[in-house]
Each structure stands twice: as structure tokens, then as C-alpha cells.
C-alpha atoms as a PDB file:
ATOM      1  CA  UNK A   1     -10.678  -5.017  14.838  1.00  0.00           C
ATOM      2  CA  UNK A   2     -14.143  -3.291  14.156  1.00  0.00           C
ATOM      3  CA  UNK A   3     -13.058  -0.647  17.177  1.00  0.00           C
ATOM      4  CA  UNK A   4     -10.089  -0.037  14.675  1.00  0.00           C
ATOM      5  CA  UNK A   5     -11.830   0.279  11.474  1.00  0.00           C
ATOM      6  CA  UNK A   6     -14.297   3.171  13.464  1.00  0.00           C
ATOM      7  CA  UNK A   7     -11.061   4.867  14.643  1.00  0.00           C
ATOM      8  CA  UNK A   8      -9.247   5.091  11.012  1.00  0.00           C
ATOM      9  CA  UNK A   9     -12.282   7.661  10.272  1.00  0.00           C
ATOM     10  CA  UNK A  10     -11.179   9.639  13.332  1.00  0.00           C
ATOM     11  CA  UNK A  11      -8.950  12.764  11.671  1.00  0.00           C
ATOM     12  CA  UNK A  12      -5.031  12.718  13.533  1.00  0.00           C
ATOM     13  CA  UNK A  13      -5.868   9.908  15.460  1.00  0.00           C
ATOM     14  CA  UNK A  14      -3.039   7.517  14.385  1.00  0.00           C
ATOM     15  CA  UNK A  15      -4.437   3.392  14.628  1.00  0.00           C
ATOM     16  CA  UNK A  16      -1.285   0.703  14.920  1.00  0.00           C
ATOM     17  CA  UNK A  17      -2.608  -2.465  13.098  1.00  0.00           C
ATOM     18  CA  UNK A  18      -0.864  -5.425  12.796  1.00  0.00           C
ATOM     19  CA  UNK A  19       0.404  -6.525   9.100  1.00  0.00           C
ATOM     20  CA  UNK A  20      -2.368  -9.439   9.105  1.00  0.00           C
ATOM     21  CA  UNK A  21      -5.166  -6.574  10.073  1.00  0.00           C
ATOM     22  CA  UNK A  22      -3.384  -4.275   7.154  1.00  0.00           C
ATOM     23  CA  UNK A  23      -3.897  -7.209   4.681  1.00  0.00           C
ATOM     24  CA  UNK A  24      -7.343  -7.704   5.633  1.00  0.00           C
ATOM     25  CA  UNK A  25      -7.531  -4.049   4.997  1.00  0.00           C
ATOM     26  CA  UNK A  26      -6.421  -3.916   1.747  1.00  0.00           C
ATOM     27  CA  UNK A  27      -3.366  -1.562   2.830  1.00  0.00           C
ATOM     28  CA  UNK A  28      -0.556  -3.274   1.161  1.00  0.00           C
ATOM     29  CA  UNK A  29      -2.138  -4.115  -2.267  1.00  0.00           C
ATOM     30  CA  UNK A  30       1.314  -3.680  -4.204  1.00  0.00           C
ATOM     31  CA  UNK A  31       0.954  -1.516  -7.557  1.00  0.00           C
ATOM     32  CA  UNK A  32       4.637  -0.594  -8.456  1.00  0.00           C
ATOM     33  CA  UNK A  33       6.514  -1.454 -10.999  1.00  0.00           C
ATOM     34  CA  UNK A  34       8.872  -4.070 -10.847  1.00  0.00           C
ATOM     35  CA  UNK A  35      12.834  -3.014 -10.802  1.00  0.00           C
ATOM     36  CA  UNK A  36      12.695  -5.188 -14.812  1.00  0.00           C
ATOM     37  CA  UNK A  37       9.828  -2.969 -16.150  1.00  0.00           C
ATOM     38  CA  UNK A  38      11.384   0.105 -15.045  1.00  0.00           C
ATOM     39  CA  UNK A  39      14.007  -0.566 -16.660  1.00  0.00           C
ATOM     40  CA  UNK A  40      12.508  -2.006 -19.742  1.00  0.00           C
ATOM     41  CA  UNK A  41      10.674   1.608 -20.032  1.00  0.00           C
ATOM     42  CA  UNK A  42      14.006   3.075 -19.727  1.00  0.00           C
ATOM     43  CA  UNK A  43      15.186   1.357 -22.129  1.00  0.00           C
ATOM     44  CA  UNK A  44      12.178   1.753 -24.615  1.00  0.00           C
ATOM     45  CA  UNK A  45      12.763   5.539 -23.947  1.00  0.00           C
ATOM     46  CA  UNK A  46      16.240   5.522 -25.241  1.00  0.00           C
ATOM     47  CA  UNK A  47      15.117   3.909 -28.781  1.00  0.00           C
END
């Protein structure tokens, strides 16, 4: 995977990892909100 890691800093060069290698990464660290606090905030704006 280190071969990988060097490529990512090559520009238009696109690297295929796998989704344990994307994990490892960091890639998929989730953020969003959930579908029940968007629509608590909707909600909230409506008050």
C-alpha cells in the first residue's frame, strides 16, 4: 500500500484502493448529518 500512498500525491493520476485500504486512510470518516437531525433543524427552523 505504501506504492499507493506515493501515487495519491501524483496530480490526475487516479489510485483504486480497496474499502479496507480507504479505511486505513481515513477516506470514509462519515461527518453528515443524520436523516433525524436534518429534520429536527427543519423543524427548529419552522418555530
Amino acid at each position: 500500500m505504501s506504492d499507493k500512498i506515493l501515487d495519491l500525491n501524483t496530480p490526475g493520476l487516479v489510485v483504486e484502493v480497496s474499502k479496507e485500504e480507504a479505511a486505513e486512510l481515513g477516506a470514509f470518516e462519515e461527518d453528515a448529518l443524520s436523516e433525524e437531525d436534518a429534520q429536527e433543524a427543519t423543524e427548529e427552523q419552522e418555530d
